[in-house]
C-alpha atoms as a PDB file:
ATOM      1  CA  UNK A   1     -50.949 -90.315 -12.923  1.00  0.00           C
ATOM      2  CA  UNK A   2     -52.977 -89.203  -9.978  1.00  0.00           C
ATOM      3  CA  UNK A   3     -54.322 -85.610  -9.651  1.00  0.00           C
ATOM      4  CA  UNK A   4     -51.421 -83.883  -8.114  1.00  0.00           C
ATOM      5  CA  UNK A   5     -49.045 -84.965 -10.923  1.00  0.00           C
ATOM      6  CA  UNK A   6     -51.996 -83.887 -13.760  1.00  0.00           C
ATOM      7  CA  UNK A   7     -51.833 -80.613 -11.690  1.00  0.00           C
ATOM      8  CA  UNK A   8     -48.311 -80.098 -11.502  1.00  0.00           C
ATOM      9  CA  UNK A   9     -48.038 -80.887 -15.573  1.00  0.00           C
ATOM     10  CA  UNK A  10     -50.360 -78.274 -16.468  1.00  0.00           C
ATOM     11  CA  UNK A  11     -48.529 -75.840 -13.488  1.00  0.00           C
ATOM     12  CA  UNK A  12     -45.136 -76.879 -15.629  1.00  0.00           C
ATOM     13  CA  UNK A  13     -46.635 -76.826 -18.895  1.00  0.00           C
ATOM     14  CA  UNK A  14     -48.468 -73.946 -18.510  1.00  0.00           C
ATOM     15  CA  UNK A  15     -45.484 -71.620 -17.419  1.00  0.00           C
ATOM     16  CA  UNK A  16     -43.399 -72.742 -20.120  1.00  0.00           C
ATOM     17  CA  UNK A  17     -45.927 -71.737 -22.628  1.00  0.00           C
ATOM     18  CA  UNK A  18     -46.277 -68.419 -20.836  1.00  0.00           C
ATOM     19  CA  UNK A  19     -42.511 -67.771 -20.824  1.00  0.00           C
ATOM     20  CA  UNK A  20     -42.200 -68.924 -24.340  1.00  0.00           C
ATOM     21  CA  UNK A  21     -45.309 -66.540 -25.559  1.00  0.00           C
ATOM     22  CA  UNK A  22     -43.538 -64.120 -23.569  1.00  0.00           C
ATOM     23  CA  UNK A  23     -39.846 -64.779 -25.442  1.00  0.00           C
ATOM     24  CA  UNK A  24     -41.687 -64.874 -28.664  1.00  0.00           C
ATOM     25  CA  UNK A  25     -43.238 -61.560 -27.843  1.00  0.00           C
ATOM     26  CA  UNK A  26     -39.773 -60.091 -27.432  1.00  0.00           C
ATOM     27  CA  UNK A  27     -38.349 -61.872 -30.341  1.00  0.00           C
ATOM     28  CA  UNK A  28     -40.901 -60.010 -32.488  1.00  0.00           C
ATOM     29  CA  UNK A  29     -40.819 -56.573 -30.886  1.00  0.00           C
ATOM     30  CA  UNK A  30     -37.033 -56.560 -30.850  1.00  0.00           C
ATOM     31  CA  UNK A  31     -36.616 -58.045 -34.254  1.00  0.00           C
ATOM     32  CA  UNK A  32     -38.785 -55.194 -35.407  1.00  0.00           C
ATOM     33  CA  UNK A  33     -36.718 -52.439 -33.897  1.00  0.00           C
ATOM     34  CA  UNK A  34     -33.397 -54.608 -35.891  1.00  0.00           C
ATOM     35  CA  UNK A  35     -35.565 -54.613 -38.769  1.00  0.00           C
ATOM     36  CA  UNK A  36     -36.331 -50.775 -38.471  1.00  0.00           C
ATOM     37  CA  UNK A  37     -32.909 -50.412 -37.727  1.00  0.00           C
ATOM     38  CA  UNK A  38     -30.974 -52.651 -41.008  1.00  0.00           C
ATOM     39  CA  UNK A  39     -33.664 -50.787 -43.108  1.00  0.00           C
ATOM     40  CA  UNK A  40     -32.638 -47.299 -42.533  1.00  0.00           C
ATOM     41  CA  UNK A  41     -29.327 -48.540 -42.739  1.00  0.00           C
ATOM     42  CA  UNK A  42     -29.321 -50.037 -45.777  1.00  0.00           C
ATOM     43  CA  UNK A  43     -31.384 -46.885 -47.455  1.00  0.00           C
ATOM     44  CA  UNK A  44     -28.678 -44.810 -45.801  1.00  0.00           C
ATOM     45  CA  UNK A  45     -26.015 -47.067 -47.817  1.00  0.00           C
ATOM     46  CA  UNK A  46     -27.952 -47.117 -50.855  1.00  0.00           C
ATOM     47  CA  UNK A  47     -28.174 -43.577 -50.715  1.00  0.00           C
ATOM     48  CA  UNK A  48     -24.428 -43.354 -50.177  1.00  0.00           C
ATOM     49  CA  UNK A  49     -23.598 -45.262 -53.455  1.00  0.00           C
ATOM     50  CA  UNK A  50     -25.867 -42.679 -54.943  1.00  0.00           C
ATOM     51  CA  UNK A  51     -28.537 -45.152 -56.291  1.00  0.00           C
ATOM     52  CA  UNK A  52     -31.339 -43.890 -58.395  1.00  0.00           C
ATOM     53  CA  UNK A  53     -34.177 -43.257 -55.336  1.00  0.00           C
ATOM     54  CA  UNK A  54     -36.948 -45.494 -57.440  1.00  0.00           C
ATOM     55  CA  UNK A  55     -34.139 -48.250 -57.175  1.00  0.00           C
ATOM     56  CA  UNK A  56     -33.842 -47.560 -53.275  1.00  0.00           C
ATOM     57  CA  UNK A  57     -37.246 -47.366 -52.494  1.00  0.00           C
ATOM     58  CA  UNK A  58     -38.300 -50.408 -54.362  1.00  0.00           C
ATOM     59  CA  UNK A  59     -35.367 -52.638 -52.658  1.00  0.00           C
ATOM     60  CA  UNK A  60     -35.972 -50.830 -49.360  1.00  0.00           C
ATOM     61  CA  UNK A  61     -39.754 -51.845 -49.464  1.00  0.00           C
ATOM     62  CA  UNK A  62     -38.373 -55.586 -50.518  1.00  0.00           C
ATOM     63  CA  UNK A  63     -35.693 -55.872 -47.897  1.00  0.00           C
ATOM     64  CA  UNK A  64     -38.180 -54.845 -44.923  1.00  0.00           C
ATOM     65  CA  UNK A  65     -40.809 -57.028 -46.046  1.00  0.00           C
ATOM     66  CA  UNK A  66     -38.152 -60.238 -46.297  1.00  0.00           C
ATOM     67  CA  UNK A  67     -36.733 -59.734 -42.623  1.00  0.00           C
ATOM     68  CA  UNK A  68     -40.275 -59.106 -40.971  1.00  0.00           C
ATOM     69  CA  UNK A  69     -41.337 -62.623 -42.295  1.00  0.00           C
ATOM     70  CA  UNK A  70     -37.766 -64.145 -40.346  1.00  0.00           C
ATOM     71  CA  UNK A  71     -38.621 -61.952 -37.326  1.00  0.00           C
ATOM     72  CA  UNK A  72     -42.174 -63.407 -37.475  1.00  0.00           C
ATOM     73  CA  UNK A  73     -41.180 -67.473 -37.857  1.00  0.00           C
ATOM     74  CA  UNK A  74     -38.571 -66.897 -35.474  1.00  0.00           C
ATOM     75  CA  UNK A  75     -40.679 -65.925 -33.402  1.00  0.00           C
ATOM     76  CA  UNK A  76     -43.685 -68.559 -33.873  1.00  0.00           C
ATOM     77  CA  UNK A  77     -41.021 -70.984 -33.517  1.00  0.00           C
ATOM     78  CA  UNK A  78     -40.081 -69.994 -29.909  1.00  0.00           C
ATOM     79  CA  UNK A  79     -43.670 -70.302 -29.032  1.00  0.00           C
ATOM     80  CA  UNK A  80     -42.945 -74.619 -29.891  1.00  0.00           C
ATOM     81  CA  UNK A  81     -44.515 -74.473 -33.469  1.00  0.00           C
ATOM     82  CA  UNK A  82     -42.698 -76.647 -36.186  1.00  0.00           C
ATOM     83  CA  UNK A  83     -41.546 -73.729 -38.671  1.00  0.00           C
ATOM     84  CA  UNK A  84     -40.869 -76.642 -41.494  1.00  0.00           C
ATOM     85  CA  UNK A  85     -44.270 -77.839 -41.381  1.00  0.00           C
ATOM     86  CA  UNK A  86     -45.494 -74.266 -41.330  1.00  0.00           C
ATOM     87  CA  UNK A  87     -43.218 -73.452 -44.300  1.00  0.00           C
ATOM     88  CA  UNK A  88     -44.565 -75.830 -46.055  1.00  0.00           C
ATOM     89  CA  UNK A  89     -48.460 -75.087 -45.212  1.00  0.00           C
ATOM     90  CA  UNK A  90     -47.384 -71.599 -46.218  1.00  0.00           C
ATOM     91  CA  UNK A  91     -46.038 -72.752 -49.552  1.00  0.00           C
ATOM     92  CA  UNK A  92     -49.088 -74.581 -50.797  1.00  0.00           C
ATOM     93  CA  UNK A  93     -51.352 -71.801 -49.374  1.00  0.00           C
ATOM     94  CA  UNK A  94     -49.548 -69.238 -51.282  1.00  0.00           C
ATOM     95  CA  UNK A  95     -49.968 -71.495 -54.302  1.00  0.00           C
ATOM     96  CA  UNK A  96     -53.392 -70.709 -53.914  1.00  0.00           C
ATOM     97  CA  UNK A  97     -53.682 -67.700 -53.281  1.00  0.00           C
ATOM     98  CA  UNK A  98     -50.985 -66.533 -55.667  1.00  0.00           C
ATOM     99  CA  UNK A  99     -53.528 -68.503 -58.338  1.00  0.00           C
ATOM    100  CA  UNK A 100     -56.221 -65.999 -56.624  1.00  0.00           C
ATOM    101  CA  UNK A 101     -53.912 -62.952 -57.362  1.00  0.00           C
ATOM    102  CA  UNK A 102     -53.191 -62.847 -60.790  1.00  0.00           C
ATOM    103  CA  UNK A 103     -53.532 -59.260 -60.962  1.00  0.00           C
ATOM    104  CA  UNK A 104     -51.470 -59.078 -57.623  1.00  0.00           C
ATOM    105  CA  UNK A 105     -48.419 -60.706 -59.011  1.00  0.00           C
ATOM    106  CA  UNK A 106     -48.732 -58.702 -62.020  1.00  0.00           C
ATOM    107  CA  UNK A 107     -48.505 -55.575 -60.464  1.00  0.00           C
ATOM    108  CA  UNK A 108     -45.113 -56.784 -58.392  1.00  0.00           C
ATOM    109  CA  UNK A 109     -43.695 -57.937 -61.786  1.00  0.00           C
ATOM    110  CA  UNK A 110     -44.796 -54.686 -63.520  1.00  0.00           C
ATOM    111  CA  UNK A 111     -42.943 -53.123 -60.476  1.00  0.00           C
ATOM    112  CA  UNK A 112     -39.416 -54.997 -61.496  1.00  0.00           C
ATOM    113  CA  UNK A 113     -39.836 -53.892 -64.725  1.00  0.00           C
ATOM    114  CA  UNK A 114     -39.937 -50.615 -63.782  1.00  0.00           C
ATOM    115  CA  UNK A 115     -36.690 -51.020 -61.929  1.00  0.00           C
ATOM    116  CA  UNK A 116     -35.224 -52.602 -64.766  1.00  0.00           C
ATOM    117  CA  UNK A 117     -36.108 -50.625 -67.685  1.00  0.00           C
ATOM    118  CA  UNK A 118     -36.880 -46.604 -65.604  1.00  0.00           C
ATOM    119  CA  UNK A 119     -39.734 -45.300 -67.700  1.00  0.00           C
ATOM    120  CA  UNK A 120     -39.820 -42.741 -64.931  1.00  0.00           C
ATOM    121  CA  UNK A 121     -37.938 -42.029 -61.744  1.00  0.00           C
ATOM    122  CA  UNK A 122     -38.793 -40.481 -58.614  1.00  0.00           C
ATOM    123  CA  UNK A 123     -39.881 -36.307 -59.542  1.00  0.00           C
ATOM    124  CA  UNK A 124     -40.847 -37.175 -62.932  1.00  0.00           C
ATOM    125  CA  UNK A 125     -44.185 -35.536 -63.994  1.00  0.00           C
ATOM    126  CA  UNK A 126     -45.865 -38.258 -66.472  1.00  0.00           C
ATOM    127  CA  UNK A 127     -48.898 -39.520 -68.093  1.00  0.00           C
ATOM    128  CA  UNK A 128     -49.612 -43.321 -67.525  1.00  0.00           C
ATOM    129  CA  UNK A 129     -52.363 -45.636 -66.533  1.00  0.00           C
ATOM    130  CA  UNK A 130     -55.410 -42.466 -67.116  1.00  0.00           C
ATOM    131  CA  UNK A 131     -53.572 -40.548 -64.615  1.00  0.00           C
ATOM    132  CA  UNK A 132     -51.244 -37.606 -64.700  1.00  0.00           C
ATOM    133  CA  UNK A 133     -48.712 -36.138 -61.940  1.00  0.00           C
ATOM    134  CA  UNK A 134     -45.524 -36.275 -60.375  1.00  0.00           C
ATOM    135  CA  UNK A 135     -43.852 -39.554 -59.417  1.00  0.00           C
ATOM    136  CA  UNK A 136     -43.840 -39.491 -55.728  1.00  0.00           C
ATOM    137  CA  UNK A 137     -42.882 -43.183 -54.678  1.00  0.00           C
ATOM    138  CA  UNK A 138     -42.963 -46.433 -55.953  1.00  0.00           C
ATOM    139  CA  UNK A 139     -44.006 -49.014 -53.811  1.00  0.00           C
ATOM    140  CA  UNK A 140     -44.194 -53.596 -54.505  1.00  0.00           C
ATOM    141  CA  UNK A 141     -47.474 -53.328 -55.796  1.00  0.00           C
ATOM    142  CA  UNK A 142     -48.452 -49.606 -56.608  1.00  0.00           C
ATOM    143  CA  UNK A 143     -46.954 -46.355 -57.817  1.00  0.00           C
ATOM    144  CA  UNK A 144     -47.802 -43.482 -55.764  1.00  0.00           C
ATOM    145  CA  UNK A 145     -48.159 -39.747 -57.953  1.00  0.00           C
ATOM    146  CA  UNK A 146     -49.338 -36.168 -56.345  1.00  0.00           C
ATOM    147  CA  UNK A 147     -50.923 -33.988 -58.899  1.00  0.00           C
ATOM    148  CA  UNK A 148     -50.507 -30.289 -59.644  1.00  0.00           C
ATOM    149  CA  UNK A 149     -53.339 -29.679 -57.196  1.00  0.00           C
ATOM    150  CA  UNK A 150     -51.742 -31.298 -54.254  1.00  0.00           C
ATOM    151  CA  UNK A 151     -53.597 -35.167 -54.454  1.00  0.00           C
ATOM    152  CA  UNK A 152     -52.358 -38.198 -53.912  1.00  0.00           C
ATOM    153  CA  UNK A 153     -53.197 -41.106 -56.779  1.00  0.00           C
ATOM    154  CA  UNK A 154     -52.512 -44.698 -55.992  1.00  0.00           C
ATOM    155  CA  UNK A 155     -51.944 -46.250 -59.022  1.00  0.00           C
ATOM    156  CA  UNK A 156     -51.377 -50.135 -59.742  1.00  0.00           C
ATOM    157  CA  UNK A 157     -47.782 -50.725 -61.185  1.00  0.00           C
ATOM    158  CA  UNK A 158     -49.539 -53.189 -63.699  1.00  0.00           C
ATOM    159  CA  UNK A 159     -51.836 -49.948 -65.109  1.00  0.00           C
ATOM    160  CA  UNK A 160     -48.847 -48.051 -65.040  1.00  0.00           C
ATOM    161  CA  UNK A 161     -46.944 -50.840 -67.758  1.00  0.00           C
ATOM    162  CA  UNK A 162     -49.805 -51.311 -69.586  1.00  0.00           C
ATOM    163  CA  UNK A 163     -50.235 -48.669 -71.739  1.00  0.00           C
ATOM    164  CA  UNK A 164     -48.290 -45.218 -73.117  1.00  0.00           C
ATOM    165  CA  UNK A 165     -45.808 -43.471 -71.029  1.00  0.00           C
ATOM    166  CA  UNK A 166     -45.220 -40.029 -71.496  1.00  0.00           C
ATOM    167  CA  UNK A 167     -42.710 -38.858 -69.393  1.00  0.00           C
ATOM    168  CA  UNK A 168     -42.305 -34.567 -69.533  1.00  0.00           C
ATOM    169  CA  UNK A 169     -38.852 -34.798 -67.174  1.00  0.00           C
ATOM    170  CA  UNK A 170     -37.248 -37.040 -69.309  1.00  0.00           C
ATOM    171  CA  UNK A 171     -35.234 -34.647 -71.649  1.00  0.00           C
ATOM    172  CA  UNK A 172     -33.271 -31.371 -70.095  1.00  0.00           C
ATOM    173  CA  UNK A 173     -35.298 -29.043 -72.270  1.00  0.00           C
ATOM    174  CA  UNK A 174     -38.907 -28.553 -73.476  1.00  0.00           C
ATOM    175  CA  UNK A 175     -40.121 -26.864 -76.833  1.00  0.00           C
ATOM    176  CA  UNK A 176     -43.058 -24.545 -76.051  1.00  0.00           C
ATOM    177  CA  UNK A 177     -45.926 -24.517 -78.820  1.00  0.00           C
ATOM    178  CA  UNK A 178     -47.730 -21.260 -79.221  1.00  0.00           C
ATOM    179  CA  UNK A 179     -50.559 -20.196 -81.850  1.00  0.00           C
ATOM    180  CA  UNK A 180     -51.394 -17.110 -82.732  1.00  0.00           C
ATOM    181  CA  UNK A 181     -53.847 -15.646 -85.018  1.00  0.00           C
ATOM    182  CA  UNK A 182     -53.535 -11.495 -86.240  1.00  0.00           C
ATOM    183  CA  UNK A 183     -55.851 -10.385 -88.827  1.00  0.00           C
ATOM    184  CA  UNK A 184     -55.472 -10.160 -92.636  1.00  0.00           C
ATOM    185  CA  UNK A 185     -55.105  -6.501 -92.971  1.00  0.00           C
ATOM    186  CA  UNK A 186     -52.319  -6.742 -90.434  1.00  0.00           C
ATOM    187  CA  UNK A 187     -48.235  -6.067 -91.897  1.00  0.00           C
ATOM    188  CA  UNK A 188     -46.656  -9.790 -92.279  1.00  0.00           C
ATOM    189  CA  UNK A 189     -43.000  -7.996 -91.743  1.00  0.00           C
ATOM    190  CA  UNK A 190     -44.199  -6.031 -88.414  1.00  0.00           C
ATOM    191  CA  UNK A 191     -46.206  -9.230 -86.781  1.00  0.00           C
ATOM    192  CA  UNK A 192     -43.225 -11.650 -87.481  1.00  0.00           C
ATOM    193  CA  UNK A 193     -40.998  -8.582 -86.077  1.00  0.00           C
ATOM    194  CA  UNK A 194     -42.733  -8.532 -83.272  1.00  0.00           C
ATOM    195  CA  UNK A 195     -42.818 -12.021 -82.484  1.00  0.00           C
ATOM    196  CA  UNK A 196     -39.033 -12.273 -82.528  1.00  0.00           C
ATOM    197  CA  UNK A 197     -38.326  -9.985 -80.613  1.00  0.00           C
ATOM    198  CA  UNK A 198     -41.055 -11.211 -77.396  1.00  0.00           C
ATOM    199  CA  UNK A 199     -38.568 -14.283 -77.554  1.00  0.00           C
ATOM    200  CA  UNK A 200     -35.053 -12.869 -78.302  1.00  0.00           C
ATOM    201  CA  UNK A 201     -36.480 -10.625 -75.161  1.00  0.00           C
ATOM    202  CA  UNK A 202     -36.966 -13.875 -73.199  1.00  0.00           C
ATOM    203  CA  UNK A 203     -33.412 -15.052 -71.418  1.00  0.00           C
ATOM    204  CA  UNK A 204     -35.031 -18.275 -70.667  1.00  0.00           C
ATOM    205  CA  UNK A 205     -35.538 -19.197 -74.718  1.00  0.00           C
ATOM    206  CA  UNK A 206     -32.305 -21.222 -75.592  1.00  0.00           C
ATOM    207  CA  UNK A 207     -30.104 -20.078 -78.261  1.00  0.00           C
ATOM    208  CA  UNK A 208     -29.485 -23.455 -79.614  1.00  0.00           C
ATOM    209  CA  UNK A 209     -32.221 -25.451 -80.745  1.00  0.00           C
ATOM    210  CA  UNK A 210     -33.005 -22.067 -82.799  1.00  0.00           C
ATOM    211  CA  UNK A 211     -36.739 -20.680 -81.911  1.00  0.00           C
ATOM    212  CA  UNK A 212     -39.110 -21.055 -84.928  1.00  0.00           C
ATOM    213  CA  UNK A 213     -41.371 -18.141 -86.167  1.00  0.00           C
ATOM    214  CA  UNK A 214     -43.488 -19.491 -89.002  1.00  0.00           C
ATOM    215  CA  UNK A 215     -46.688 -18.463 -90.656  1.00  0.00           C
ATOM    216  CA  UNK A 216     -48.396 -21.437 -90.662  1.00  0.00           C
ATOM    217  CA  UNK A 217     -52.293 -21.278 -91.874  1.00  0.00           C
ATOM    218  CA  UNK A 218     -54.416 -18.903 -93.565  1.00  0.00           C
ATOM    219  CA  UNK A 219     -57.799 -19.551 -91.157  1.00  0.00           C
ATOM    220  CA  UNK A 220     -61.341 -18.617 -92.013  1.00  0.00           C
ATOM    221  CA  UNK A 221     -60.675 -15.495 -90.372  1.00  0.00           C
ATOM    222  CA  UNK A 222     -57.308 -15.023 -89.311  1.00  0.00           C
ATOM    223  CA  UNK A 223     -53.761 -15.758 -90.069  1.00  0.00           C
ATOM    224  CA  UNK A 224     -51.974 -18.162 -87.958  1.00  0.00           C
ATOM    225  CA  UNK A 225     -48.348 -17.783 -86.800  1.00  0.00           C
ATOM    226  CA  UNK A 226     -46.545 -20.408 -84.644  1.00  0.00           C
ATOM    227  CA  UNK A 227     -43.813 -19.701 -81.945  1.00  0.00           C
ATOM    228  CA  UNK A 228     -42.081 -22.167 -80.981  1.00  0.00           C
ATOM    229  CA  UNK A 229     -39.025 -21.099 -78.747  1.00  0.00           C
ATOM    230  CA  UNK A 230     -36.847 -24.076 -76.471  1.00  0.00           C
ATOM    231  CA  UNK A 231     -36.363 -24.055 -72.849  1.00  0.00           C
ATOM    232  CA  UNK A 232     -35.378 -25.786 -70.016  1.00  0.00           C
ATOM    233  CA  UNK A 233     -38.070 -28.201 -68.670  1.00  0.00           C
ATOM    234  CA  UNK A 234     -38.419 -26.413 -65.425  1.00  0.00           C
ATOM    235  CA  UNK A 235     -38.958 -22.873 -67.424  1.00  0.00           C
ATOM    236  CA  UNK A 236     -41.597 -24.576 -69.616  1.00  0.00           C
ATOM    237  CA  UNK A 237     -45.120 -23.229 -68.081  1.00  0.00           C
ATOM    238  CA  UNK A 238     -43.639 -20.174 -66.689  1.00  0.00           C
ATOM    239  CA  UNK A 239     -42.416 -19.225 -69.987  1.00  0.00           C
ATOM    240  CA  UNK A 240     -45.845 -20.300 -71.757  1.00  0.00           C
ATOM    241  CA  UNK A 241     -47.972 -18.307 -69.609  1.00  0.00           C
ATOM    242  CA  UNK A 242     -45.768 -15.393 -69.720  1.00  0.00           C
ATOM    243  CA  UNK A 243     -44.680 -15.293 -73.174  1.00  0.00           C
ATOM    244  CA  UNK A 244     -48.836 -15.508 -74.513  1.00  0.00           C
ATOM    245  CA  UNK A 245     -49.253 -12.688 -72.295  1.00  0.00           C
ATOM    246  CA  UNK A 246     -46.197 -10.376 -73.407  1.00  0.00           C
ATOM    247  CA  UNK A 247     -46.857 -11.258 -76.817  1.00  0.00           C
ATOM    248  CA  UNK A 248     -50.544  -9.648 -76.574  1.00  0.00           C
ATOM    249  CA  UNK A 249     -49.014  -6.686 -74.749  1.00  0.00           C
ATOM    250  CA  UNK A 250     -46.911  -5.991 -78.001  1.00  0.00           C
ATOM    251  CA  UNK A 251     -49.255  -6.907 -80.133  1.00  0.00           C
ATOM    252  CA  UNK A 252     -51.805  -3.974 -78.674  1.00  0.00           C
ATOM    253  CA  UNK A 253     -48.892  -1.499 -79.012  1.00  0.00           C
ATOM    254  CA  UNK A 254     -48.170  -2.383 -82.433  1.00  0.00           C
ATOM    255  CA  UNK A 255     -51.982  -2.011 -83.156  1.00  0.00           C
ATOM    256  CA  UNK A 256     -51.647  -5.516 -84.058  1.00  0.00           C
ATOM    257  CA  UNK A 257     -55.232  -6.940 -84.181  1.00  0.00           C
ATOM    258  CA  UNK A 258     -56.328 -10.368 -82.709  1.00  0.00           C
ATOM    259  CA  UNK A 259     -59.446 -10.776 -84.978  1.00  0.00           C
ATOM    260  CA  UNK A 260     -62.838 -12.827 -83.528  1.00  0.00           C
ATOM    261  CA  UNK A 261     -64.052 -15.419 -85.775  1.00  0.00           C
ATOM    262  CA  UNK A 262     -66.798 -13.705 -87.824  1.00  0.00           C
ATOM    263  CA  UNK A 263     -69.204 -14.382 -90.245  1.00  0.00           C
ATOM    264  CA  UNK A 264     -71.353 -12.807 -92.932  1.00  0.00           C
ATOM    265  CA  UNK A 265     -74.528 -13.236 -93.377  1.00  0.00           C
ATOM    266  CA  UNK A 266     -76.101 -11.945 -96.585  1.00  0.00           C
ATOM    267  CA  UNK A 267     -80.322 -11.738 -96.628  1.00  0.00           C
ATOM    268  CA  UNK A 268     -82.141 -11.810-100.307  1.00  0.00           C
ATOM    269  CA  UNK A 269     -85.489 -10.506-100.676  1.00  0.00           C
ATOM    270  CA  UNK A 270     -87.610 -11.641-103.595  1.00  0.00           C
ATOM    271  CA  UNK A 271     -90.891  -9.325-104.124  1.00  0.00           C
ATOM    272  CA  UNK A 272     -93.392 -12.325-105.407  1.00  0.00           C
ATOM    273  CA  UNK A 273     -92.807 -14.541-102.295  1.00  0.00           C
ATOM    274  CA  UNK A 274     -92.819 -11.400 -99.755  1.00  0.00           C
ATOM    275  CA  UNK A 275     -96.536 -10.534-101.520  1.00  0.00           C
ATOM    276  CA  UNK A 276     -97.525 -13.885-101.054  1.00  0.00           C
ATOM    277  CA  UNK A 277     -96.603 -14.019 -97.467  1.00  0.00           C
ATOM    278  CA  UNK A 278     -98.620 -10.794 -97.241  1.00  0.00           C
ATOM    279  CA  UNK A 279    -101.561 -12.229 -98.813  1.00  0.00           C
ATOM    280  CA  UNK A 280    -101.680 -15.531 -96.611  1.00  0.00           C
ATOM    281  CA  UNK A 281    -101.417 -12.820 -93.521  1.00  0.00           C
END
């Protein structure tokens, strides 16, 4: 081949490699926006067929993740690129890696279990994996939660399953605990009055479970009275905060006291050892 024809293969060659990086270009950028597109789509159906939303973001996250890798090789293989080879290279790499990322693969697999078995949903307010707040999303690896104070905690999926679950949205209603202490000298009959009538005063206490008014403890210097009235889960803190402070509003106008611990403290004085004490002086 003399030098024109080398010239006029790399001329050839190199404008079909331009036009194909060009195609391939356009194969990716389009197949993005058609990935973009099916995606919304499919949340959109999902949505429609009134999925649980953990269940539709999890499979959303899945489905976009599975058609960007077929917009990618489709797109390496307009460039000339053997996709079979490269499927294969890809296959024993991830072998490798995957044997790298233990944890990784734990964390997706922790993630289908929470599909499967819904511990918690999106808007559930639970305690897992050290942390505390509301779900906010679930993604393939990680669980995303926003506490009360507005933050945003990234939390592994495989932390999440690998401990206790205590999930506060799971039942309708809530039973709120409250303790309160009122002096020994104070009526029994007036304080538990009192007391049931802060909650029948409530409209957010339930009727049925029954609210319980018990004396419970005879303390060092108090005696200890539970409430413990049932609401709906929403009402719960509301209905704490309130009710502790209504309860020491009646409890001032009954002349109800709220005693402080206390102690007494009893000093002996034996003449001999004060005359000694004088004498070392």
């Amino acid at each position: 081949m003399d030098l024109q024809g080398i010239i006029d293969f790399v001329q050839f060659q190199g404008t079909s490699l331009a036009v194909n990086l060009v195609a391939a270009l356009a194969i990716f950028v389009v197949g993005r926006w058609v990935v973009k597109l099916l995606h919304s789509l499919s949340i959109k159906a999902m949505q429609r067929g009134k999925l649980d939303p953990l269940l539709i973001k999890f499979l959303g996250n899945i489905l976009y993740a599975l058609l960007m890798v077929f917009v990618v090789l489709a797109a390496i293989s307009q460039v000339g690129i053997q996709t079979t080879s490269l499927i294969a290279v890809i296959g024993a790499a991830g072998l490798a890696v995957g044997l790298a990322l233990q944890g990784s693969l734990a964390n997706f697999a922790a993630g289908v279990l929470v599909i499967i078995f819904r511990p918690y949903k999106i808007g559930d307010y639970v305690e897992a994996g050290g942390v505390a707040g509301t779900i906010d999303d679930v993604q393939i690896f990680t669980t995303e939660l926003k506490t009360a104070d507005n933050r945003k905690i990234i939390v592994p999926n495989g932390q999440m399953m690998n401990g206790a679950i205590t999930n506060y949205s799971s039942h309708d209603t809530r039973r709120v605990d409250l303790v309160v202490g009122v002096g020994y000298d104070d009526d029994i009959d007036v304080v538990r009055r009192v007391l049931e009538s802060v909650v029948a005063d409530d409209p957010r206490v339930l009727a049925d479970p029954a609210p319980n008014i018990r004396m419970s403890a005879m303390g060092d210097s108090s005696v200890s009275w539970i409430v413990r009235p049932w609401v709906e889960a929403a009402d719960y803190w509301d209905v704490y905060w309130e009710m502790t402070e209504e309860i020491k509003r009646r409890f001032d106008a009954e002349g109800i006291s709220i005693p402080f611990p206390q102690r007494d403290v009893h000093v002996y004085h034996h003449p001999e050892k004060d005359g000694e004490a004088s004498l070392e002086r």
